[in-house]
N, C-alpha and C. Protein backbone atom coordinates (compact mmCIF):
# COMPACT_ATOMS: atom_id res chain seq x y z
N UNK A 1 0.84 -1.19 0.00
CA UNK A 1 0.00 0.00 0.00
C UNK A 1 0.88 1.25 0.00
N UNK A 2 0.99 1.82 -0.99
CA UNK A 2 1.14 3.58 -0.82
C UNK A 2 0.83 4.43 -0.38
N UNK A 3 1.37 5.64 0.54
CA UNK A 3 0.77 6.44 1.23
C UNK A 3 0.25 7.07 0.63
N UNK A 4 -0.97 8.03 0.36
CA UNK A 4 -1.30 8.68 -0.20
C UNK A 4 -1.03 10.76 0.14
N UNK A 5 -0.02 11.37 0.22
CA UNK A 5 0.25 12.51 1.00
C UNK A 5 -0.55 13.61 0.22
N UNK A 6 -1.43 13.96 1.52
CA UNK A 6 -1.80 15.18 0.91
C UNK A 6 -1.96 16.63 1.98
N UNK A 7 -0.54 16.79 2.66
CA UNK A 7 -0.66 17.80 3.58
C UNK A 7 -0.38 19.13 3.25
N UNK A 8 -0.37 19.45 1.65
CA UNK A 8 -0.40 20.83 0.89
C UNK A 8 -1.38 20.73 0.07
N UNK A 9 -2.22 19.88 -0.46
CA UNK A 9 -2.74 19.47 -1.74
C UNK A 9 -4.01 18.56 -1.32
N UNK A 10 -5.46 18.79 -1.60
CA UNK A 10 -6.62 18.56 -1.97
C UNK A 10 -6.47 17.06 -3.41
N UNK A 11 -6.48 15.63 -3.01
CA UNK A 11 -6.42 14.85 -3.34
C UNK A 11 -8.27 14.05 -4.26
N UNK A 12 -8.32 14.82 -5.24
CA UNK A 12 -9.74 14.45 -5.90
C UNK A 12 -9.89 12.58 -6.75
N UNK A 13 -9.85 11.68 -6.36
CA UNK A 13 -9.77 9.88 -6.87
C UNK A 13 -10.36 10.25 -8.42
N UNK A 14 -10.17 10.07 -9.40
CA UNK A 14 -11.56 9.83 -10.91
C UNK A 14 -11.72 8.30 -11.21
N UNK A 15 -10.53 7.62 -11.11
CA UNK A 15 -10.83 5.64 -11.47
C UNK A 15 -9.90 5.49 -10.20
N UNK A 16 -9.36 5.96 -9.30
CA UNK A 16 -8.87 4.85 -8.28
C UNK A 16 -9.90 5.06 -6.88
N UNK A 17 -9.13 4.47 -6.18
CA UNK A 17 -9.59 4.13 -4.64
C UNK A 17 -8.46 4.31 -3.43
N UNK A 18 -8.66 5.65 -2.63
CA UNK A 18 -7.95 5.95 -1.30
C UNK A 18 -9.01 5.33 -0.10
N UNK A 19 -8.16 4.39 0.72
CA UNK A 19 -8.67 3.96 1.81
C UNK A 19 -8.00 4.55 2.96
N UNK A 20 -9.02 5.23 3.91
CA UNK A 20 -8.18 5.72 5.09
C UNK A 20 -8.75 4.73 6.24
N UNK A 21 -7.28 4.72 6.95
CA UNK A 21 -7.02 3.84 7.79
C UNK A 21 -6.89 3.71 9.31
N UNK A 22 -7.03 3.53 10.35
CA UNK A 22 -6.38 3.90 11.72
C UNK A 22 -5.64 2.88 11.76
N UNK A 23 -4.28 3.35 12.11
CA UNK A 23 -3.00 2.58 12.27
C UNK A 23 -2.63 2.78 13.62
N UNK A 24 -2.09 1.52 14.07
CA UNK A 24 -1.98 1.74 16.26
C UNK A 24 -0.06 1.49 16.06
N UNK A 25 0.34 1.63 17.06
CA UNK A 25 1.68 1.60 17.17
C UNK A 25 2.07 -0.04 16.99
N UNK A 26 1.71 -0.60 16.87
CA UNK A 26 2.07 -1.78 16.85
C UNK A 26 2.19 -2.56 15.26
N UNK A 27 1.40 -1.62 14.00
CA UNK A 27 1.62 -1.54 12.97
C UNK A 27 -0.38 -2.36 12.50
N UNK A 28 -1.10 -2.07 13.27
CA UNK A 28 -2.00 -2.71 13.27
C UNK A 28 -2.59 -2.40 12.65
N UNK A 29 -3.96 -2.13 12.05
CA UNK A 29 -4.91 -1.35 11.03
C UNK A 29 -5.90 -1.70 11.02
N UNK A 30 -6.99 -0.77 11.02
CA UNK A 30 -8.67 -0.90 10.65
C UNK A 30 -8.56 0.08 9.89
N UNK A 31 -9.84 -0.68 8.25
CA UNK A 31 -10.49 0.70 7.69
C UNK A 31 -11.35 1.22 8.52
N UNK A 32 -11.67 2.64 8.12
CA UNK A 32 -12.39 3.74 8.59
C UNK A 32 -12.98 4.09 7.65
N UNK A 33 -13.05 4.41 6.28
CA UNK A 33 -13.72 4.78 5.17
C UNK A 33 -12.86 4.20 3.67
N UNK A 34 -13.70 4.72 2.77
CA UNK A 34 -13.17 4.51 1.31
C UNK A 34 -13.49 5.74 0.72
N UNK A 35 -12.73 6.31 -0.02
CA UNK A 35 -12.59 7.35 -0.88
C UNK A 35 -12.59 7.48 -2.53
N UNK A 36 -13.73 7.93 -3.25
CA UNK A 36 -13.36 6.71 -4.71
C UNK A 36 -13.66 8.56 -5.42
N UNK A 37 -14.41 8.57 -6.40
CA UNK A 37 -14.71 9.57 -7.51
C UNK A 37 -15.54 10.18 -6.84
N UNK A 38 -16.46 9.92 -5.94
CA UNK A 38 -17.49 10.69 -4.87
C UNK A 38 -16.59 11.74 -4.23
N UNK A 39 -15.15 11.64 -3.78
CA UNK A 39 -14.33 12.42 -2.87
C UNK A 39 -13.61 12.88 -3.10
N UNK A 40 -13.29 13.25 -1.72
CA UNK A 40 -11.45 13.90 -1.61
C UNK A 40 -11.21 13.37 -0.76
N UNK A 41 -9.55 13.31 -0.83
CA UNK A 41 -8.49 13.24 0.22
C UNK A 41 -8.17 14.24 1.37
N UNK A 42 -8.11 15.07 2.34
CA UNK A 42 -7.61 15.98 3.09
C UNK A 42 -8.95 17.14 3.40
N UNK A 43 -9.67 16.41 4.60
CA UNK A 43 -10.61 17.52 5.21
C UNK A 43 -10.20 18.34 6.08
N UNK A 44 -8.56 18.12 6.51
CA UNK A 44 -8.19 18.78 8.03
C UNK A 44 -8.58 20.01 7.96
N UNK A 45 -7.61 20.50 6.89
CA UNK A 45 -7.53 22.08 6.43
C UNK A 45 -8.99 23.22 6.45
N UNK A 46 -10.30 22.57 6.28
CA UNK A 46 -11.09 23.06 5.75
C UNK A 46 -12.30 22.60 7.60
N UNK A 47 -11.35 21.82 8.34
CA UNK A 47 -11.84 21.47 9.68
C UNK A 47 -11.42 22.18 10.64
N UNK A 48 -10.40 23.16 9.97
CA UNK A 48 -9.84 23.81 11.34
C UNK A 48 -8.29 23.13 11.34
N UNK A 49 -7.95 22.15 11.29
CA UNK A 49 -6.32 21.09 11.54
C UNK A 49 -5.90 21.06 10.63
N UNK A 50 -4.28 21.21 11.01
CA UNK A 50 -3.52 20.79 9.85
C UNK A 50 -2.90 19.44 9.52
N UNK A 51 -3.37 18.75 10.50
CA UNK A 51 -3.08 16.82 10.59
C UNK A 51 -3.91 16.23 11.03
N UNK A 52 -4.26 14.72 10.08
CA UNK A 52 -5.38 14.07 10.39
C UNK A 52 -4.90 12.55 11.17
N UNK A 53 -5.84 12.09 11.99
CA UNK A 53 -4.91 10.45 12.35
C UNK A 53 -5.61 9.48 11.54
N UNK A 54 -6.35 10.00 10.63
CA UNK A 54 -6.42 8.53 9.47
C UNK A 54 -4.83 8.75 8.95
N UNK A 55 -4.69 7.09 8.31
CA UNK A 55 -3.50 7.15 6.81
C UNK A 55 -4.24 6.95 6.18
N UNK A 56 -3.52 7.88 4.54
CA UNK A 56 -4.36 7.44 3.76
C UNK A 56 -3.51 6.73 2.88
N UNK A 57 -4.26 5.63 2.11
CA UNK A 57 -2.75 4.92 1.37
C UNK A 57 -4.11 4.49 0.05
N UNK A 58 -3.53 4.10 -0.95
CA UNK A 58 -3.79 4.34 -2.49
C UNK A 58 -4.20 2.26 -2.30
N UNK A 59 -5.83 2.13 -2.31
CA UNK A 59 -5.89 1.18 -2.44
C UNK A 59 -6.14 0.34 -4.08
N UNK A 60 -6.92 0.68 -4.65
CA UNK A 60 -6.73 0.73 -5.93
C UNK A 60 -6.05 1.90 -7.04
N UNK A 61 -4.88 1.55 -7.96
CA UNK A 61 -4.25 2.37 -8.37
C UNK A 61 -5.12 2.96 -9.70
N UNK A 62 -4.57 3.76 -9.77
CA UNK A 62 -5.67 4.92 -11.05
C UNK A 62 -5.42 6.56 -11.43
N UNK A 63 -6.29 7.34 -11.61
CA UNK A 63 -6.05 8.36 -11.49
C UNK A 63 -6.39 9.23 -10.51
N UNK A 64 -6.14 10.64 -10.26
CA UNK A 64 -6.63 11.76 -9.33
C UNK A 64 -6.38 13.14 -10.19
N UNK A 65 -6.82 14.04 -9.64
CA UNK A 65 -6.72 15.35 -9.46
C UNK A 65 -6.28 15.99 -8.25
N UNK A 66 -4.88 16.69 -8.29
CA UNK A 66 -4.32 17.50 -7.33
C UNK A 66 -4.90 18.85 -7.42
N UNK A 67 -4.90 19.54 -6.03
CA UNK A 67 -5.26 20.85 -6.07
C UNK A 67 -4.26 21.44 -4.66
N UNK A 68 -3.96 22.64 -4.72
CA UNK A 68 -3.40 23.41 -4.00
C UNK A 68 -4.62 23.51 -2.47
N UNK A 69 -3.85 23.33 -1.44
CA UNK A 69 -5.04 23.40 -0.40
C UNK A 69 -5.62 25.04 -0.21
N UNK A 70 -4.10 26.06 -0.43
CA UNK A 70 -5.16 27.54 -0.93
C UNK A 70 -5.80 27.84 -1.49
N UNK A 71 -5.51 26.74 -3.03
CA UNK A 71 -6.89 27.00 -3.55
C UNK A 71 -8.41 26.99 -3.04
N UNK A 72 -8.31 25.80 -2.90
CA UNK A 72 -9.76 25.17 -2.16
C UNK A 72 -10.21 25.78 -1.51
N UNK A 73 -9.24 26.24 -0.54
CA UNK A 73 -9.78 26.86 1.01
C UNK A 73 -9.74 28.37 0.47
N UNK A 74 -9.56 29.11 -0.68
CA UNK A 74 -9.91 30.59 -0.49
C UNK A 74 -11.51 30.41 -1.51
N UNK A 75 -11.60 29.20 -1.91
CA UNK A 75 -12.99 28.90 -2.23
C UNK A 75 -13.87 28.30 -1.12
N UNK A 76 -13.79 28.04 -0.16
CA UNK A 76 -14.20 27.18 0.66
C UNK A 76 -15.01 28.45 1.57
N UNK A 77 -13.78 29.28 1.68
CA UNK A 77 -14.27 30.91 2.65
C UNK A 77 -15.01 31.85 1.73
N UNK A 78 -15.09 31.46 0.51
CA UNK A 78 -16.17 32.67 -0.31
C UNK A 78 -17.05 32.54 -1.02
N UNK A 79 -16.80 31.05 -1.45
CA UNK A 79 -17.98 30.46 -2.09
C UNK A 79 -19.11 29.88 -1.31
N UNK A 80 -20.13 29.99 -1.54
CA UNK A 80 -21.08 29.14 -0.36
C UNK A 80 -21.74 28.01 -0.70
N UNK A 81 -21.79 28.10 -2.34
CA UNK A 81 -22.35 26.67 -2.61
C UNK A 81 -20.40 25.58 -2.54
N UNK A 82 -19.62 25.89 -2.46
CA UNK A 82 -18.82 24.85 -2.39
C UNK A 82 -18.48 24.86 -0.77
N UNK A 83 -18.77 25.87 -0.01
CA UNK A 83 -18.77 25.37 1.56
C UNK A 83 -20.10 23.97 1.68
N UNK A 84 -21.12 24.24 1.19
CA UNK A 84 -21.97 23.06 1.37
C UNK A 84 -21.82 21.85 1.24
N UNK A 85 -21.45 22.03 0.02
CA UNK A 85 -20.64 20.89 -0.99
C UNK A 85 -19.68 19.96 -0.16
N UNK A 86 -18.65 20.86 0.43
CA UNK A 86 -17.82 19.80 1.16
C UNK A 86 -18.20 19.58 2.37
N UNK A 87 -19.04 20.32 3.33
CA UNK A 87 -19.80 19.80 4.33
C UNK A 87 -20.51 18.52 4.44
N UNK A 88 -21.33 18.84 3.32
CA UNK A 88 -22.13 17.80 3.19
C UNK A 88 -21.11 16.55 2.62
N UNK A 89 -20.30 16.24 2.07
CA UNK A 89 -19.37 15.51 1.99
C UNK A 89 -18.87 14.69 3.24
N UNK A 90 -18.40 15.94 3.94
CA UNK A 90 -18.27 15.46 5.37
C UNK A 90 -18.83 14.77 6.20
N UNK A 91 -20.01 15.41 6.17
CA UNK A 91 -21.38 14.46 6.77
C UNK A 91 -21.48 13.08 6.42
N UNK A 92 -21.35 12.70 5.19
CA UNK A 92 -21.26 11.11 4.42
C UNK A 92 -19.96 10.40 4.76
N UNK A 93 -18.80 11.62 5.02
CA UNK A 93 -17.63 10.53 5.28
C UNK A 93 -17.79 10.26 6.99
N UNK A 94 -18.03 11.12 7.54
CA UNK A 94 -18.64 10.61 9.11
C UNK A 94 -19.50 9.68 9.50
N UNK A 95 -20.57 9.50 8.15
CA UNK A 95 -21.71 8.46 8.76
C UNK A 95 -20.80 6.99 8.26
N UNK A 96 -19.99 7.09 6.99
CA UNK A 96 -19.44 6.19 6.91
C UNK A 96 -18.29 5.79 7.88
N UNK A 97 -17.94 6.34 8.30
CA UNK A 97 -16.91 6.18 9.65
C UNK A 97 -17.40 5.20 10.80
N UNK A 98 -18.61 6.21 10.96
CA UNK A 98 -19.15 5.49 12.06
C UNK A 98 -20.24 3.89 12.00
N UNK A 99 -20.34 3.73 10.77
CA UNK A 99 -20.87 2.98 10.20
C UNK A 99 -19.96 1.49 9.98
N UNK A 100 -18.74 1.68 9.62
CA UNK A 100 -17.95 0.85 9.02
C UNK A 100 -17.81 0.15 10.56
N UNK A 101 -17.58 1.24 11.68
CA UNK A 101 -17.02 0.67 13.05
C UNK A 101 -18.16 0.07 13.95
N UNK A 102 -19.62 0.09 13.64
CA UNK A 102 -19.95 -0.70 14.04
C UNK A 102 -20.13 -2.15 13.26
N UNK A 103 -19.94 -2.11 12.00
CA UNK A 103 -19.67 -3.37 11.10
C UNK A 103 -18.90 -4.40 11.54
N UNK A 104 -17.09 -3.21 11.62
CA UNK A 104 -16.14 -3.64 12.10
C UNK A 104 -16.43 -5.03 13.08
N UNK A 105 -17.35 -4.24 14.38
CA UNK A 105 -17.86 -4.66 15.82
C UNK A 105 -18.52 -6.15 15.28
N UNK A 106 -19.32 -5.77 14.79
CA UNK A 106 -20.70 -6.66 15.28
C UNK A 106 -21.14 -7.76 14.15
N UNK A 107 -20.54 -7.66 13.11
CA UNK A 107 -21.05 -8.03 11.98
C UNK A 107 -20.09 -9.22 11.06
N UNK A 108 -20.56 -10.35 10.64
CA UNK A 108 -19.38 -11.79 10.45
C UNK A 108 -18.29 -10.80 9.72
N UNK A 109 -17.29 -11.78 8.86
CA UNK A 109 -16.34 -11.68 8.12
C UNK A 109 -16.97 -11.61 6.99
N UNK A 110 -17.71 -12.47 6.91
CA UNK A 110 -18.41 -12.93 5.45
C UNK A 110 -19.33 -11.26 5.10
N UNK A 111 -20.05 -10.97 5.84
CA UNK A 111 -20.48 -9.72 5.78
C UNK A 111 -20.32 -8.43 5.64
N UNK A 112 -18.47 -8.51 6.29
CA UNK A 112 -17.90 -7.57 6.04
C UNK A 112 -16.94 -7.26 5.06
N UNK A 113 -16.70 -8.47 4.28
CA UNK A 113 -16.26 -8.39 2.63
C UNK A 113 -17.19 -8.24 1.86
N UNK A 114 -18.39 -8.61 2.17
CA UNK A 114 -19.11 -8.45 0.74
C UNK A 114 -19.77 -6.77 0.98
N UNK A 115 -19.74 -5.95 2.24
CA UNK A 115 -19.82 -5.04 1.88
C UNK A 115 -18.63 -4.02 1.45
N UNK A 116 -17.25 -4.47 1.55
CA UNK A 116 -15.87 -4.13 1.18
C UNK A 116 -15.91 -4.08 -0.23
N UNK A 117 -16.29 -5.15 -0.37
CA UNK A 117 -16.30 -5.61 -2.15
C UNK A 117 -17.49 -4.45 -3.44
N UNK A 118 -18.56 -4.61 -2.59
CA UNK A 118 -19.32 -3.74 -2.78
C UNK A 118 -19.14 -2.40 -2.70
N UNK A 119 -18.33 -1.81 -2.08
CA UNK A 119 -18.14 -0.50 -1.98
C UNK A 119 -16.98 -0.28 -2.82
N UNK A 120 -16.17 -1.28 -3.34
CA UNK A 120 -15.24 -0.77 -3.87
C UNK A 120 -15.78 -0.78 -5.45
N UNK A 121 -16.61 -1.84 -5.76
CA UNK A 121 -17.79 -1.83 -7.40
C UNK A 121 -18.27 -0.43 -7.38
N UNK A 122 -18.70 -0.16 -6.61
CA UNK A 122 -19.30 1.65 -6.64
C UNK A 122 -18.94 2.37 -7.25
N UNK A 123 -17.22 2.41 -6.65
CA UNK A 123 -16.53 3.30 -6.77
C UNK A 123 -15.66 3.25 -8.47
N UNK A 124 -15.65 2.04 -8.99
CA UNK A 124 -14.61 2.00 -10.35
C UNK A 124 -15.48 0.87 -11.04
N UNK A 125 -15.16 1.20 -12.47
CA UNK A 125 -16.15 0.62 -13.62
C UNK A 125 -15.87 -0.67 -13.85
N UNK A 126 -16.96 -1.54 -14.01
CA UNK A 126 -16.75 -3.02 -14.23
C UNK A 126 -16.64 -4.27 -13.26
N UNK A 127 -16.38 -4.88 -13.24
CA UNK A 127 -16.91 -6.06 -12.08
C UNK A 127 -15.33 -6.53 -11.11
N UNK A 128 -14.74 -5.97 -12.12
CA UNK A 128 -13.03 -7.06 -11.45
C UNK A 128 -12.23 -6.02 -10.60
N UNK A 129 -11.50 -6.65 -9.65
CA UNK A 129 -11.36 -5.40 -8.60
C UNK A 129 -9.31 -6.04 -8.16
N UNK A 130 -8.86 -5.01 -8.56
CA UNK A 130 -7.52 -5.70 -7.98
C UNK A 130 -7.18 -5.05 -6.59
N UNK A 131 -7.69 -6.45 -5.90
CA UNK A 131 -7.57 -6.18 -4.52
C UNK A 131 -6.70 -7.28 -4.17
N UNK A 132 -5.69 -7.69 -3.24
CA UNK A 132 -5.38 -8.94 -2.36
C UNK A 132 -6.15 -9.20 -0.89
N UNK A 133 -5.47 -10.39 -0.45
CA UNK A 133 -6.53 -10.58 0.45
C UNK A 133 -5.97 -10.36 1.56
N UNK A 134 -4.64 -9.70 1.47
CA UNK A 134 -3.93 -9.11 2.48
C UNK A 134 -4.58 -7.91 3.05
N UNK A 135 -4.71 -7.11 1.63
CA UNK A 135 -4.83 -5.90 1.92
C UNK A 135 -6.76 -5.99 2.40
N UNK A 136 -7.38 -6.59 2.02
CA UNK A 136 -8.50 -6.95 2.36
C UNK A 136 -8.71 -7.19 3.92
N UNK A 137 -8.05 -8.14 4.35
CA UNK A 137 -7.45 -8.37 5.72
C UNK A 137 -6.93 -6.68 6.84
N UNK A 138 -6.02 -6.81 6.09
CA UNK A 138 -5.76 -4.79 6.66
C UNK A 138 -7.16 -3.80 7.03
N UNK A 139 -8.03 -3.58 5.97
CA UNK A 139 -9.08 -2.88 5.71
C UNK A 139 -9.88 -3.70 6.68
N UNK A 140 -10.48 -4.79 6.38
CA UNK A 140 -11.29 -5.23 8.19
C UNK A 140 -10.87 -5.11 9.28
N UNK A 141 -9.39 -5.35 9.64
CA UNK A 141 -8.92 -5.88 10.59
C UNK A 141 -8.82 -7.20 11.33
N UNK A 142 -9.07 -7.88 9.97
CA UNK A 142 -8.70 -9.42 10.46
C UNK A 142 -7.54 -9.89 10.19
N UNK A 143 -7.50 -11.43 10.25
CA UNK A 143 -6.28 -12.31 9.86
C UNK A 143 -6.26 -12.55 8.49
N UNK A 144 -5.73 -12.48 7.67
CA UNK A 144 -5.94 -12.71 6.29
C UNK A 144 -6.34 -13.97 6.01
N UNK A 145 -6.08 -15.34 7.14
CA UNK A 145 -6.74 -16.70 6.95
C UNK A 145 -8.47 -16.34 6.85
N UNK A 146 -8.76 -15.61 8.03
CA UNK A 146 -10.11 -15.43 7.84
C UNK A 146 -10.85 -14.63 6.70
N UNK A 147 -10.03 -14.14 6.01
CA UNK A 147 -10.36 -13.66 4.68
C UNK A 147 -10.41 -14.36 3.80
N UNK A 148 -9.30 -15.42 3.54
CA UNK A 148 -9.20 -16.51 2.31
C UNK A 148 -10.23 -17.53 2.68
N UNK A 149 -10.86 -17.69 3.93
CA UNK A 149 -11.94 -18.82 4.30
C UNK A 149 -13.00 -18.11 3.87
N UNK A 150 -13.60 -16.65 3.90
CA UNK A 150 -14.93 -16.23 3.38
C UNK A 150 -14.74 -15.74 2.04
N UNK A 151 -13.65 -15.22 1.82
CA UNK A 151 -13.87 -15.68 -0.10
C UNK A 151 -13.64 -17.09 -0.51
N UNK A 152 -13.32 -18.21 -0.19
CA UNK A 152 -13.59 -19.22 -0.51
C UNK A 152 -14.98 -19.80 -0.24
N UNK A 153 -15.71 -19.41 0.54
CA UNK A 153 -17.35 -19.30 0.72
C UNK A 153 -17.90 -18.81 -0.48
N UNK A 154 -17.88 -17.36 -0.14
CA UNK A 154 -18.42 -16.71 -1.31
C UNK A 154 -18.20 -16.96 -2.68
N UNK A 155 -16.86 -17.55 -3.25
CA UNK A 155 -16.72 -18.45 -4.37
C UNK A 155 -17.37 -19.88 -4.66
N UNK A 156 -17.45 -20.23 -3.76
CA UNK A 156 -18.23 -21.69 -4.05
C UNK A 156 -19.82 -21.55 -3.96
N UNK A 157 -20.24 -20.34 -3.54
CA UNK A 157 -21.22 -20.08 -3.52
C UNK A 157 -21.76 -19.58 -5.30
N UNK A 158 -21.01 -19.30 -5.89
CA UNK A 158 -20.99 -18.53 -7.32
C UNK A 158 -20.83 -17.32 -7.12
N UNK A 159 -20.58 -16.32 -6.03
CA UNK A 159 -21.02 -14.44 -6.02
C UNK A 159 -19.86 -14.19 -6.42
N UNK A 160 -18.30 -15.32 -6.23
CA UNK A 160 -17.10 -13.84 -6.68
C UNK A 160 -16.08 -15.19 -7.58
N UNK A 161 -15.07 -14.78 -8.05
CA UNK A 161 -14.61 -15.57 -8.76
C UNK A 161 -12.93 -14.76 -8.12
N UNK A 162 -11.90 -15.57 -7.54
CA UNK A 162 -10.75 -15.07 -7.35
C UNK A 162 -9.79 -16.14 -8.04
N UNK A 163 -8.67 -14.42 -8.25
CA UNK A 163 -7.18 -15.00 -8.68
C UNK A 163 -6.69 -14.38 -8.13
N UNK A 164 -5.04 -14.70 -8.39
CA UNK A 164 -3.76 -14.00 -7.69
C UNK A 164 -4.05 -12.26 -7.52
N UNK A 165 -4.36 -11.59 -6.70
CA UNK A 165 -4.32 -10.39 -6.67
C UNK A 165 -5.83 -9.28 -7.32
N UNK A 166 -6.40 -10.19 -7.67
CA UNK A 166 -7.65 -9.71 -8.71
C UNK A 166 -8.96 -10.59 -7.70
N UNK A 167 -9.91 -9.74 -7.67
CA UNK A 167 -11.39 -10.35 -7.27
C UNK A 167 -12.66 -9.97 -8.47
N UNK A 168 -13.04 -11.16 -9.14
CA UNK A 168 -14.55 -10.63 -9.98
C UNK A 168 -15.26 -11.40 -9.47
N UNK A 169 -16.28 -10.03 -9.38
CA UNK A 169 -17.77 -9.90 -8.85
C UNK A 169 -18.72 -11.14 -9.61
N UNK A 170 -18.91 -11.92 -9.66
CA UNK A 170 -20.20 -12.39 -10.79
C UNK A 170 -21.82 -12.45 -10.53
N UNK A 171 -21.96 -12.26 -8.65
CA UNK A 171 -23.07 -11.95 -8.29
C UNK A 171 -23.50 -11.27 -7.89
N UNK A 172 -23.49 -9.94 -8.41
CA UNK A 172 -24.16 -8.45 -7.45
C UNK A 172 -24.99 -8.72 -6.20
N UNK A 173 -25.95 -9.16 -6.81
CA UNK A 173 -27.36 -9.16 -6.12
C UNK A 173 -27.11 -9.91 -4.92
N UNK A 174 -26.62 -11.09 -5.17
CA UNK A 174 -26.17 -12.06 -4.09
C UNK A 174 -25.56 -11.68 -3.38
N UNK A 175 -24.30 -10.92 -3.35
CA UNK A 175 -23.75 -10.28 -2.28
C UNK A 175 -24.19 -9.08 -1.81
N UNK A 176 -25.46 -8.40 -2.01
CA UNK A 176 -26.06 -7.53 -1.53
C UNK A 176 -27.10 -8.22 -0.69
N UNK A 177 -27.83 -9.46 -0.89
CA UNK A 177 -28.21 -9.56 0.13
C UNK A 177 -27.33 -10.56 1.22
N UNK A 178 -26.30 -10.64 0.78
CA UNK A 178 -25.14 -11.24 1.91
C UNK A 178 -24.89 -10.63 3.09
N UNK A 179 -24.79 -9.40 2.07
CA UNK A 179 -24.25 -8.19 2.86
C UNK A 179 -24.86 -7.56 4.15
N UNK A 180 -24.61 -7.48 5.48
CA UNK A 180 -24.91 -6.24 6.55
C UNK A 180 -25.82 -5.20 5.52
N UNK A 181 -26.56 -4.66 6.79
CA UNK A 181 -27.24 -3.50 6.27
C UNK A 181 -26.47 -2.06 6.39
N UNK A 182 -25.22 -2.34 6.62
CA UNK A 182 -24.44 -1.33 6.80
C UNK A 182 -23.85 -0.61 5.42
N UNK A 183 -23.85 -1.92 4.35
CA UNK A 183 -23.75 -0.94 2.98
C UNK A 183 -24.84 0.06 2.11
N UNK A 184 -26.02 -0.72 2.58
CA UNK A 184 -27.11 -0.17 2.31
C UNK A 184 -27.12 1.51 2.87
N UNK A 185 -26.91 1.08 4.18
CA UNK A 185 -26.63 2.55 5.00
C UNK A 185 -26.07 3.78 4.61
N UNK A 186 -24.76 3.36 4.22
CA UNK A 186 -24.04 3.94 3.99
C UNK A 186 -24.26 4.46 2.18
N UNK A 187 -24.91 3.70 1.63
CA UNK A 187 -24.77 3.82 0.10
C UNK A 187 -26.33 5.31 -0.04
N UNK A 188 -27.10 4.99 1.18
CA UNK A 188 -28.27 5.30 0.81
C UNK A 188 -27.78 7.24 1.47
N UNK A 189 -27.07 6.79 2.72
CA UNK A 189 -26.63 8.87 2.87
C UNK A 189 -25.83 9.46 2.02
N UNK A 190 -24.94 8.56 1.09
CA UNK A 190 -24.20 8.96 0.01
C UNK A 190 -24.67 9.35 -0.73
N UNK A 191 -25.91 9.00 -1.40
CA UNK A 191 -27.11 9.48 -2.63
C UNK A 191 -27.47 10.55 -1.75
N UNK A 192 -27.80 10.64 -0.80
CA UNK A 192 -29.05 11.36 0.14
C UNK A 192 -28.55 13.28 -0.01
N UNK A 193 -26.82 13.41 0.37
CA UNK A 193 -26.24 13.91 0.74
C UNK A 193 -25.24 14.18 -0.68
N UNK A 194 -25.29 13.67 -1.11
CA UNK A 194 -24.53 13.82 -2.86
C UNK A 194 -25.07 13.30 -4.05
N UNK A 195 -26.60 13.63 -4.20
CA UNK A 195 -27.01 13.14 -5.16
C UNK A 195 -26.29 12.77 -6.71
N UNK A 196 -25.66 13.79 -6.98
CA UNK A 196 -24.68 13.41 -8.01
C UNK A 196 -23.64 12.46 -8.40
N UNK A 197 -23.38 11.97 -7.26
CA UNK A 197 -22.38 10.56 -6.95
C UNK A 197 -22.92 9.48 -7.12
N UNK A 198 -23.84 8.91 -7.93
CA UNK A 198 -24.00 7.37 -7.56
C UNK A 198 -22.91 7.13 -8.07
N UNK A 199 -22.96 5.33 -7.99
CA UNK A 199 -22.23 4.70 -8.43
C UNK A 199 -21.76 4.14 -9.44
N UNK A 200 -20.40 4.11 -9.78
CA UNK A 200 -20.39 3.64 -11.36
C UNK A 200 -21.05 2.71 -11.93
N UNK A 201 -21.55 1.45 -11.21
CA UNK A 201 -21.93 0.62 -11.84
C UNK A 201 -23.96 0.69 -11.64
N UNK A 202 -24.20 1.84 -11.04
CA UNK A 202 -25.58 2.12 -11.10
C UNK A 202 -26.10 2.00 -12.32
């Protein structure tokens, strides 16, 4: 995983995927959110802080748009439809925050990949997703055994088809109703709050 730095610069995803992370001293990790064409990278600036304790690191590789954080922010203080804009942004990356961590909590393995998997289809075109099951592992906070045991579920089930480093989707539907109601959740304040964002594969 690559860090993704953006402590001068407004980080906009168009085909990739930034996952921010909480990392403990021990080198440990839970996701906290996903960041795809709906977002940006770097709310500190525009929060008041100039450092955030997510990492953010480049989970699927692709493109972005850089921006100067003065830019943004001497639009941020004068414009009022783009103060909303990223508020309300905010609002969706918070519910997803808090959303993911009770997932994290309460909700199987099996449940919490297929809404991983699902959120990352959202975000980039087409069904095949180059993810590992390491980094999959990282983003829950499990053991990566317990990752290769529920995609081997979910494969024998027909919903995903894996290879070395690559995951395709072949059952939407199926892994939506696999899935926690936590993607639903989260998918439904994302529309609610950014109507303009659905998802690519909407």
């Amino acid at each position: 995983m690559k860090p993704a730095s953006h402590s001068n610069r407004f980080i906009f995803p168009t085909n990739s995927i930034v996952a921010l992370l909480c990392v403990m001293e021990n080198g440990a990790s839970a996701h906290a959110a996903l960041v795809g064409v709906e977002g940006m990278v770097g709310l500190s600036p525009y929060m008041g802080f100039e450092t955030s304790a997510c990492h953010a690191v480049v989970q699927s590789a692709g493109y972005a748009f850089k921006l100067p954080t003065r830019v943004l922010m001497n639009e941020f203080e004068k414009t009022p439809v783009v103060t909303r804009l990223l508020l309300r942004y905010t609002q969706s990356l918070i519910t997803q925050m808090m959303q993911t961590a009770g997932c994290n909590r309460l909700h199987s393995i099996e449940q919490q990949l297929c809404r991983c998997l699902l959120s990352c289809l959202d975000r980039l075109p087409g069904n095949d997703l180059a993810i590992t099951h390491e980094l999959i592992s990282k983003m829950i906070g499990v053991r990566r055994e317990g990752i290769t045991e529920a995609a081997g579920k979910l494969q024998r089930l027909g919903m995903i088809s894996c290879s070395r480093g690559h995951v395709t989707v072949l059952d939407r539907h199926a892994l939506e109703h696999l899935a926690c109601e936590c993607y639903s959740v989260i998918k439904r304040e994302m529309e609610r709050l950014l109507p303009t964002s659905s998802g690519t594969n909407d």
